[in-house]
N, C-alpha and C. Protein backbone atom coordinates (compact mmCIF):
# COMPACT_ATOMS: atom_id res chain seq x y z
N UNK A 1 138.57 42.96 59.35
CA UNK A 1 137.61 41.90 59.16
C UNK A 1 137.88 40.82 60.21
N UNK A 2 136.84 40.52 60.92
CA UNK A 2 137.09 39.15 62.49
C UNK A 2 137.05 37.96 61.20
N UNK A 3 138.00 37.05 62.52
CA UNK A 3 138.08 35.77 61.76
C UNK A 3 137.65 34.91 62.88
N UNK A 4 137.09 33.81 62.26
CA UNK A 4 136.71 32.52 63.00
C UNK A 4 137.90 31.61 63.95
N UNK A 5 137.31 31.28 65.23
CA UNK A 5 138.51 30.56 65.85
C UNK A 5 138.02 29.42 66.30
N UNK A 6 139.05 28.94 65.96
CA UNK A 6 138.44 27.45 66.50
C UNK A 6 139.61 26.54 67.58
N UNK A 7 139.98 25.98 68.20
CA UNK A 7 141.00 25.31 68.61
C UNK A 7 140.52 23.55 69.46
N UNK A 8 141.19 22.82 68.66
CA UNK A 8 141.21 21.73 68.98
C UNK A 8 142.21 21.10 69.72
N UNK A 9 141.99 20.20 70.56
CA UNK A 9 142.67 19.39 71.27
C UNK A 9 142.94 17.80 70.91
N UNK A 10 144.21 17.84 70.42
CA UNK A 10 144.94 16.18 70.01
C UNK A 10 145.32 15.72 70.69
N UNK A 11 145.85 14.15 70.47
CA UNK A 11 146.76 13.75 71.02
C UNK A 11 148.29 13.36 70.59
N UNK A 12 147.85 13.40 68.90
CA UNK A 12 149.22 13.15 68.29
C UNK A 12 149.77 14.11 67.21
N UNK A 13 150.43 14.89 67.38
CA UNK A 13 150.45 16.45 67.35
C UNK A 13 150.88 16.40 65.69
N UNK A 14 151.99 15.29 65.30
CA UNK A 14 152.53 15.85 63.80
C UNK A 14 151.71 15.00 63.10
N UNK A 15 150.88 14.06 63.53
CA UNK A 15 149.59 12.86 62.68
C UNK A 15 148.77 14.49 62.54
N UNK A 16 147.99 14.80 63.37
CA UNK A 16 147.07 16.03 62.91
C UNK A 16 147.63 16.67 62.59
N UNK A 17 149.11 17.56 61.85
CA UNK A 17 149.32 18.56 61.66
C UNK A 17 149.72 17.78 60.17
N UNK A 18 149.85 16.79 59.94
CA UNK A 18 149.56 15.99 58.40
C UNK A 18 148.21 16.13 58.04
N UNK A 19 147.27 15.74 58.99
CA UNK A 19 146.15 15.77 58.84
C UNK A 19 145.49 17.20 57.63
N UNK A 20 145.30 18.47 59.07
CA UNK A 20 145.19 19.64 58.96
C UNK A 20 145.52 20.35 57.73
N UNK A 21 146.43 19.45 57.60
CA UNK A 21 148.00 20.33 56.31
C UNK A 21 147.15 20.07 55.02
N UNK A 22 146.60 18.71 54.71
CA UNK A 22 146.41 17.76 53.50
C UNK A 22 145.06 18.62 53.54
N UNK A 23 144.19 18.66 54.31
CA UNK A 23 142.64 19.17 54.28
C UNK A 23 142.53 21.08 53.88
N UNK A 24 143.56 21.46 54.88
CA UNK A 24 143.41 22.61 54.25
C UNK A 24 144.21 22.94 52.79
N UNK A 25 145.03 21.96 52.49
CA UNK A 25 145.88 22.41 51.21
C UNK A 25 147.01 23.77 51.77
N UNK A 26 146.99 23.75 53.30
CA UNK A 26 148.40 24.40 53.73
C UNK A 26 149.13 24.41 54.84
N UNK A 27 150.29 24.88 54.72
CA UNK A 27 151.37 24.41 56.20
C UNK A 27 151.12 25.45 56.50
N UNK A 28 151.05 25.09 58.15
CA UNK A 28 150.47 25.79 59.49
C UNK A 28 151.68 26.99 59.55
N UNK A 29 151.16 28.26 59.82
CA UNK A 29 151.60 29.53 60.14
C UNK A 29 152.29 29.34 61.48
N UNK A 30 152.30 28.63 62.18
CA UNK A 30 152.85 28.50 63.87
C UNK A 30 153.32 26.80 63.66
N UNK A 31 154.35 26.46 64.25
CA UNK A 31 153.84 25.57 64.89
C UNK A 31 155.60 25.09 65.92
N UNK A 32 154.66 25.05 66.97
CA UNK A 32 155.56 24.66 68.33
C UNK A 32 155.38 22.93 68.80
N UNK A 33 156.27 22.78 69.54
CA UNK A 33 156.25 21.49 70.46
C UNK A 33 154.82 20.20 70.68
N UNK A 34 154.22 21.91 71.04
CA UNK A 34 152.73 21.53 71.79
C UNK A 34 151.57 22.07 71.01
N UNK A 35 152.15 22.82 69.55
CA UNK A 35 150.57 23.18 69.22
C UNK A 35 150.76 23.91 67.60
N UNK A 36 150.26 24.26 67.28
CA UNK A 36 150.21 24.31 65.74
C UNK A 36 148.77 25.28 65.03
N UNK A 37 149.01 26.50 64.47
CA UNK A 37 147.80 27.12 64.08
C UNK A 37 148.16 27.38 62.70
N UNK A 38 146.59 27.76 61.70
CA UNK A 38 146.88 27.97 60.25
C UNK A 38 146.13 29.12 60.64
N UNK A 39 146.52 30.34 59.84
CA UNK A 39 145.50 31.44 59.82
C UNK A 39 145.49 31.64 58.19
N UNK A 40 143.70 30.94 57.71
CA UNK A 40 143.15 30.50 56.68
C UNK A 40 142.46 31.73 56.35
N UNK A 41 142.65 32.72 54.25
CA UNK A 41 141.67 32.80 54.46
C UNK A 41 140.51 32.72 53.78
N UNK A 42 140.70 31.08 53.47
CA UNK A 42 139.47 30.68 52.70
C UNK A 42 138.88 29.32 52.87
N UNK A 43 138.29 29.45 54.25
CA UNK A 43 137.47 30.05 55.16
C UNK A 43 138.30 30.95 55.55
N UNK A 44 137.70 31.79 55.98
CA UNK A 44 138.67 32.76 56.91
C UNK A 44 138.64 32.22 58.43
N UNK A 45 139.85 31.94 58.96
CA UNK A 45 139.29 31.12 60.36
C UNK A 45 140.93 31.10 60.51
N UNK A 46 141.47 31.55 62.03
CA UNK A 46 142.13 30.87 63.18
C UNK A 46 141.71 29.48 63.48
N UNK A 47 142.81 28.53 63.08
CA UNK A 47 142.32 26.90 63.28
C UNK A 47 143.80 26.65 64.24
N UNK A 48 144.17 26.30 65.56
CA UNK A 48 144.90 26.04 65.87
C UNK A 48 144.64 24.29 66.53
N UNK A 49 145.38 23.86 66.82
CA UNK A 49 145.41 22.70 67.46
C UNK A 49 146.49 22.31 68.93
N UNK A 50 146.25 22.17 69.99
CA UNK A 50 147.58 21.33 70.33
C UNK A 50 147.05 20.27 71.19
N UNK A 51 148.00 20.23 71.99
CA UNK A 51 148.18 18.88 73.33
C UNK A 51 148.43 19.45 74.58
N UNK A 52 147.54 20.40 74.93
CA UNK A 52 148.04 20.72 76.26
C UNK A 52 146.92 20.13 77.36
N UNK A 53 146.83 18.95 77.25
CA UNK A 53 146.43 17.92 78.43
C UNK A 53 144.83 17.79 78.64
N UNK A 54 144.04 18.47 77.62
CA UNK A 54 143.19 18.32 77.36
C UNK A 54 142.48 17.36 77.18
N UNK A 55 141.31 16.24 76.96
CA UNK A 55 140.55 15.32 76.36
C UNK A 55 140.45 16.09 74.73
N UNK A 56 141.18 15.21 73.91
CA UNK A 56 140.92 15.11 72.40
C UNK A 56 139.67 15.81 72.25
N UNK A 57 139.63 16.50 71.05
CA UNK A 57 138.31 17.00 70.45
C UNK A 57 138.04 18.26 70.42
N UNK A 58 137.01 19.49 70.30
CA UNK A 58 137.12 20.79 70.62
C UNK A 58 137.10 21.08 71.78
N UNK A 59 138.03 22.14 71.88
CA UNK A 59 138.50 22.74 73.15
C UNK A 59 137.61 23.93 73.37
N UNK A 60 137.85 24.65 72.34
CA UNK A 60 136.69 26.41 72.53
C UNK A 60 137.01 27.27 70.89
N UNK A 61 136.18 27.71 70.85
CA UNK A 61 135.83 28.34 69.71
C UNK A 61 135.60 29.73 69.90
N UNK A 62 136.01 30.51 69.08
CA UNK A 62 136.55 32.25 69.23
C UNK A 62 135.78 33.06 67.68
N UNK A 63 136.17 34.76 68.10
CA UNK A 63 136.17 35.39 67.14
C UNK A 63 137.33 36.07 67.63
N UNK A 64 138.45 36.55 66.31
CA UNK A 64 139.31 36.80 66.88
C UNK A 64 138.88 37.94 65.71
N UNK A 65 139.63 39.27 66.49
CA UNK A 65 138.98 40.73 65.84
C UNK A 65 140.82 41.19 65.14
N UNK A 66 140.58 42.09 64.09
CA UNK A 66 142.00 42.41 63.64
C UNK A 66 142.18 43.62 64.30
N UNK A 67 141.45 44.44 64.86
CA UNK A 67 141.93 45.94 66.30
C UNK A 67 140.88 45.89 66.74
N UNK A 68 140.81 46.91 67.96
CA UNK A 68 140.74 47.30 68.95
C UNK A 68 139.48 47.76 68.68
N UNK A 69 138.75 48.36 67.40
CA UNK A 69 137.42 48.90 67.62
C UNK A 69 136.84 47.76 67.42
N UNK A 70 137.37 46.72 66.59
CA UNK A 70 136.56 45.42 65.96
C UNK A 70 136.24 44.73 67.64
N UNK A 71 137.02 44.58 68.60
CA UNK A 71 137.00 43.81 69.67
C UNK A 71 135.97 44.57 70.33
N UNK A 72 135.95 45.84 70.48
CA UNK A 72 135.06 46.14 71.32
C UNK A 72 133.68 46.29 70.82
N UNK A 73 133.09 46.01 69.25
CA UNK A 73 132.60 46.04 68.74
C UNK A 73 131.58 44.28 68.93
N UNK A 74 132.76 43.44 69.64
CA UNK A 74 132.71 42.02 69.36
C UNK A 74 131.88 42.04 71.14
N UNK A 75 132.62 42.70 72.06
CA UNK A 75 132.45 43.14 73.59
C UNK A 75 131.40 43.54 73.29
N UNK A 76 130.69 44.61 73.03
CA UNK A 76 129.57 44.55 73.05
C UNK A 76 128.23 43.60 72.84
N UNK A 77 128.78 42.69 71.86
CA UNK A 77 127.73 41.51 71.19
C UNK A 77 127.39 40.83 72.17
N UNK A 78 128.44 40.58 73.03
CA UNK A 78 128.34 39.33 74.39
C UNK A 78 128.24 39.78 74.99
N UNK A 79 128.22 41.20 75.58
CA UNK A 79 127.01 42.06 76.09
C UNK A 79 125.51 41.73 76.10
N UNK A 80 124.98 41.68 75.13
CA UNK A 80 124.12 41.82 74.57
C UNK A 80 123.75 40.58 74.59
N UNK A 81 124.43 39.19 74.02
CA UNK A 81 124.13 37.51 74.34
C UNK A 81 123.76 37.55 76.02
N UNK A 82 124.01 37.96 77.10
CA UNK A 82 123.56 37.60 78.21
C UNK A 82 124.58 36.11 78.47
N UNK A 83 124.47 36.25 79.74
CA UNK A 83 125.70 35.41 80.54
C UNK A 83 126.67 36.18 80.96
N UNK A 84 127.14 35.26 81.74
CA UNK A 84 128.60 36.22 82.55
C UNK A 84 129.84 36.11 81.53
N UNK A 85 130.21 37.51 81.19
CA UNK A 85 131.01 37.24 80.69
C UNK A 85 133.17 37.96 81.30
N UNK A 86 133.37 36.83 80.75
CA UNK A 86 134.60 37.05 82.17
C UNK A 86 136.00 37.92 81.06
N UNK A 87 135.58 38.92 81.83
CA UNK A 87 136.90 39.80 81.29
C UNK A 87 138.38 39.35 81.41
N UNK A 88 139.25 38.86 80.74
CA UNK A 88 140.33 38.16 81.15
C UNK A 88 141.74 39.57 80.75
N UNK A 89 141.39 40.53 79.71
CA UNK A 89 142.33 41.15 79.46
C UNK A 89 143.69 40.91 79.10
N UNK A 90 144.70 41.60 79.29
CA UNK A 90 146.14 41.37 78.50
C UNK A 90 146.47 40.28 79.15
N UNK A 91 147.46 39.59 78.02
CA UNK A 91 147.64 37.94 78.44
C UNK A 91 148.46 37.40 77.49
N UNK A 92 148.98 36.68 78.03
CA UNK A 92 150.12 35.89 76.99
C UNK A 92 149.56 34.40 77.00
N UNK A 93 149.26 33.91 75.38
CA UNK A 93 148.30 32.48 75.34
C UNK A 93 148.70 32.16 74.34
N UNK A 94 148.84 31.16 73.80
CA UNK A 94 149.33 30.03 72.88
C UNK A 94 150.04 30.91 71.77
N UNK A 95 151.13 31.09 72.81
CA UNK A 95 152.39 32.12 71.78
C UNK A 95 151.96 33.00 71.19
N UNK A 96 151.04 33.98 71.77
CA UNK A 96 150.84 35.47 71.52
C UNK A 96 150.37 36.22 72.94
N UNK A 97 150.79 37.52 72.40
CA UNK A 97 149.66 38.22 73.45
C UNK A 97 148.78 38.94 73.01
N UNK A 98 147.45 39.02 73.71
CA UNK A 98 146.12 39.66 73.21
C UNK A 98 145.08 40.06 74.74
N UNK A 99 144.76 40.67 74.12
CA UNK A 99 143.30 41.32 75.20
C UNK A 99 142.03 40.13 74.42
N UNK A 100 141.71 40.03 76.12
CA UNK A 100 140.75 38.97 75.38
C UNK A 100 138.95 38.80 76.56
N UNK A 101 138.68 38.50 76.47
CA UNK A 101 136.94 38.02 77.32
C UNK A 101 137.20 36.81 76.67
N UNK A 102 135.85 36.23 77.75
CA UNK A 102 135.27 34.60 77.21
C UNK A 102 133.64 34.55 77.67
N UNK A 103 132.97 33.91 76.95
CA UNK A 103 131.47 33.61 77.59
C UNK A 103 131.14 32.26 77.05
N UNK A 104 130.45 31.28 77.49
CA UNK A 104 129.92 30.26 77.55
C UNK A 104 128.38 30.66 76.92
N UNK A 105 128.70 29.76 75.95
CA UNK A 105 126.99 29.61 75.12
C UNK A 105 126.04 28.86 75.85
N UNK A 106 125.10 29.04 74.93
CA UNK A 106 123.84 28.10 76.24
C UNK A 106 124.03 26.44 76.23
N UNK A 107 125.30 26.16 75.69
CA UNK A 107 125.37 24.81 75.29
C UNK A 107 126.70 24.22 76.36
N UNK A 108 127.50 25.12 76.52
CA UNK A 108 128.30 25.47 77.82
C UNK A 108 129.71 25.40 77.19
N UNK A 109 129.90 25.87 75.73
CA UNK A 109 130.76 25.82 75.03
C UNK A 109 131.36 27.11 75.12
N UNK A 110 132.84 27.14 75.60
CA UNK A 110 133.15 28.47 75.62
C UNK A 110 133.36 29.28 74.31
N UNK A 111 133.51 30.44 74.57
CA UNK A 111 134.13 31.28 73.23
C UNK A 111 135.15 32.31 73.64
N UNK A 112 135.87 32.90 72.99
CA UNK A 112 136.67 33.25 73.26
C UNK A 112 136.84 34.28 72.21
N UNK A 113 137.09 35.44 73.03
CA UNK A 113 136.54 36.84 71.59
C UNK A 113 138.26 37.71 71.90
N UNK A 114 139.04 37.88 71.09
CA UNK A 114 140.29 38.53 71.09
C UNK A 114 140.90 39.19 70.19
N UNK A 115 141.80 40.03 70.47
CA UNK A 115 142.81 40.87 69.32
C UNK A 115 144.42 40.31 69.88
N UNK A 116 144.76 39.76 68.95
CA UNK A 116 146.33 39.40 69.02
C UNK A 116 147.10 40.79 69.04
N UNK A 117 148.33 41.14 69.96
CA UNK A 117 148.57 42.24 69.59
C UNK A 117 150.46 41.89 69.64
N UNK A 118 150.67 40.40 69.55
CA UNK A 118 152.14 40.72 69.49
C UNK A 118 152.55 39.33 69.29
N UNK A 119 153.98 38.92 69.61
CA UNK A 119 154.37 37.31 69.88
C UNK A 119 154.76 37.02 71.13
N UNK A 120 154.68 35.62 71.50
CA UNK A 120 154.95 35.59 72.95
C UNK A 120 155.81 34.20 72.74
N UNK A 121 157.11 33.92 73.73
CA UNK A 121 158.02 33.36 73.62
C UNK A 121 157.58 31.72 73.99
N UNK A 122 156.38 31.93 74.71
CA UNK A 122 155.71 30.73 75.91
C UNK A 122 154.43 30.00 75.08
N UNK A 123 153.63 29.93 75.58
CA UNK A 123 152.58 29.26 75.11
C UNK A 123 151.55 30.20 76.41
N UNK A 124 152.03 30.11 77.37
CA UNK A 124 151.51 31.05 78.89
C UNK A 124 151.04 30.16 79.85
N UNK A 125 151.64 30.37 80.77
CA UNK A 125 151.26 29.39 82.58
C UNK A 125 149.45 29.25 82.72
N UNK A 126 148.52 30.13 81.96
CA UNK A 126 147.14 29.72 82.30
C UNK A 126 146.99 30.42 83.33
N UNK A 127 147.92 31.29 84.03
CA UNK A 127 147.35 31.78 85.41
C UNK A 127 146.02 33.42 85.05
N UNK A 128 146.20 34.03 83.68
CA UNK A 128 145.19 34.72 83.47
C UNK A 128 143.94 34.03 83.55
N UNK A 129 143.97 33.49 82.68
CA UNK A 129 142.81 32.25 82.60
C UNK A 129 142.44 31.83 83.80
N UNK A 130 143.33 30.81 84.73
CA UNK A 130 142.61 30.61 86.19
C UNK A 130 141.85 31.85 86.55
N UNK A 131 142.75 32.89 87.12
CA UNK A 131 142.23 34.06 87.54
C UNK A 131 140.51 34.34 86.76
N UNK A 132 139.97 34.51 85.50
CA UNK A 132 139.10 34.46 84.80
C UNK A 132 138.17 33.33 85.38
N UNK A 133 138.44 32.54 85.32
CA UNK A 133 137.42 31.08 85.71
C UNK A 133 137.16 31.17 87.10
N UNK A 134 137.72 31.64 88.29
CA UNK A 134 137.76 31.71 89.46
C UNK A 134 136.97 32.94 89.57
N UNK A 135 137.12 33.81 88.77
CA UNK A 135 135.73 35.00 88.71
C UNK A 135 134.93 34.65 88.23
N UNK A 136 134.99 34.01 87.15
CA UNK A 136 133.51 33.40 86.72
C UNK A 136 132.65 32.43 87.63
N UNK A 137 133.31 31.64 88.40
CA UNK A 137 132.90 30.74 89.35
C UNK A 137 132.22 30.90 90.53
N UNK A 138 132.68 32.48 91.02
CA UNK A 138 132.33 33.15 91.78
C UNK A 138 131.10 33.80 91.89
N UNK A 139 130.90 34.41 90.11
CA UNK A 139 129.87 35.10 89.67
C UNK A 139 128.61 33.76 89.54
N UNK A 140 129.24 32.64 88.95
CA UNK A 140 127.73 31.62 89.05
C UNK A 140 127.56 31.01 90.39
N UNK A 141 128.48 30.82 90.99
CA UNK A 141 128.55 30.25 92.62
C UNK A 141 128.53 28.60 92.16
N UNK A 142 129.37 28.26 91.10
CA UNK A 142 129.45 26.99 91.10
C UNK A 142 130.89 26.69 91.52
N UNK A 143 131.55 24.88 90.87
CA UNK A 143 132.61 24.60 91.09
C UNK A 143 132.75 24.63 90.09
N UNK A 144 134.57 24.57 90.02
CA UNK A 144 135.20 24.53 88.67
C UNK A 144 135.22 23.11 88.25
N UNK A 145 135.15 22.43 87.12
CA UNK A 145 135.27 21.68 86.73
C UNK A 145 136.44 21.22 85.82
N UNK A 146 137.59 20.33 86.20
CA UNK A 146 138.60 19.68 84.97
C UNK A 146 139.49 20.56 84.81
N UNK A 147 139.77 21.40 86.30
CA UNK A 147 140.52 22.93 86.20
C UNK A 147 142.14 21.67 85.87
N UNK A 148 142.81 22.27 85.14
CA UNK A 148 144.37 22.06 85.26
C UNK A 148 145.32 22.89 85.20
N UNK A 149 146.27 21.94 86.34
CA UNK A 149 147.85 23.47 86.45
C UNK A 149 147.96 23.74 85.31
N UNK A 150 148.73 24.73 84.86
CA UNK A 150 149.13 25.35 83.96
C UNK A 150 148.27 25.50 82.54
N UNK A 151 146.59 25.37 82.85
CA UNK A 151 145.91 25.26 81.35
C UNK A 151 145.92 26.73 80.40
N UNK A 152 146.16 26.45 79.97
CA UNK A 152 145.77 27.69 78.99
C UNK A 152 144.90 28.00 78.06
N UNK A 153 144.48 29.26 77.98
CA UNK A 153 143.65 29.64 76.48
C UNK A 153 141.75 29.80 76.58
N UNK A 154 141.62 28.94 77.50
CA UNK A 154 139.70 28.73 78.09
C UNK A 154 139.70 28.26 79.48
N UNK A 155 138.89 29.49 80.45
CA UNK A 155 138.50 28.82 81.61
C UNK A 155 137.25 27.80 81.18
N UNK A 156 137.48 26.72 81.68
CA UNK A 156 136.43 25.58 81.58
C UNK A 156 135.28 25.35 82.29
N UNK A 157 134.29 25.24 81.98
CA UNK A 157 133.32 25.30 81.62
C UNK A 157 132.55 24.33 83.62
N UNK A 158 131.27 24.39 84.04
CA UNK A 158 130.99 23.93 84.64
C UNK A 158 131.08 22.37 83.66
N UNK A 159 130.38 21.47 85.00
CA UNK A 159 130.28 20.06 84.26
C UNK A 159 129.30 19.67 83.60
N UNK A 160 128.72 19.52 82.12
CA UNK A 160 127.88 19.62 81.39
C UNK A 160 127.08 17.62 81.54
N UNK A 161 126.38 17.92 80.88
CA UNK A 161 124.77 16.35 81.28
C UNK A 161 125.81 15.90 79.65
N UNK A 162 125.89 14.78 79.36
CA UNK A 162 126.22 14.04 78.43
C UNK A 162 124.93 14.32 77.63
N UNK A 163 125.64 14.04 76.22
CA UNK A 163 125.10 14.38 75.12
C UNK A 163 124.74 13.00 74.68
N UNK A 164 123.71 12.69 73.95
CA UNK A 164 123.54 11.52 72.87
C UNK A 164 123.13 11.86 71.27
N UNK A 165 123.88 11.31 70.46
CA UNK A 165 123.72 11.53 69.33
C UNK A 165 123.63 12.62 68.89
């Protein structure tokens, strides 16, 4: 059964992980230095959070698949959504490793579709990810936007028109 992903970006890591804790009624399944996830399942949802240098607020939003037919099952869908979607493959990301893609909605919100398939000691240098965004960048012929050393987890997004209300 896929679960919902969501990951947010803080700035004050054990205030939101009080936060998180009190709202969901539980202590987070992970939690490191820089980041902190609950895997809920009621909602059923991957909710992680951290501080990796981001602007506060949502970072990117996922379906994360429990194997390998579910993912490619998920690969096909964003197939099928239209847009480029950037194959990023095996990868070590916020203390796991997983096979993973990403595609940008029409809103320019990434997503991020994956199967966890282990633990990882790091959080990960972001260099899959660059690599991913630098193909994707290629494929729209734009610039990258708000790229940072070592980001991890979502190549970011071109630069989107401000929103009101």
């Amino acid at each position: 059964m896929k679960r919902l992903h969501v990951h947010v970006s803080v700035e004050d890591l054990p205030h939101s992980i009080g936060f998180y804790s009190a709202l969901f009624a539980a202590d987070p399944a992970v939690v490191k230095p820089d980041y902190a996830k609950w895997m809920l399942d009621d909602p059923r949802v991957n909710f992680a959070i951290s501080t990796r240098g981001r602007q506060a607020g949502l970072d990117h939003l996922g379906i994360q698949a429990e194997n390998t037919d579910e993912l490619h099952e998920i690969y096909a869908r964003l197939r099928q959504a239209g847009g480029n979607v950037i194959e990023q493959g095996a990868t070590a990301c916020c203390y796991a490793t997983s096979e993973k893609s990403w595609i940008d909605d029409p809103a320019g919100i990434a997503w991020e579709t994956f199967h966890t398939t282990g633990e990882s000691t790091t959080y990960g240098d972001g260099s899959g990810e660059n690599r991913a965004r630098v193909a994707h960048e290629k494929i729209a012929g734009g610039k990258i936007a708000n790229e940072k050393e070592g980001a991890c987890c979502v190549p970011q997004p071109a630069a989107k028109a401000s929103a009101c209300c």
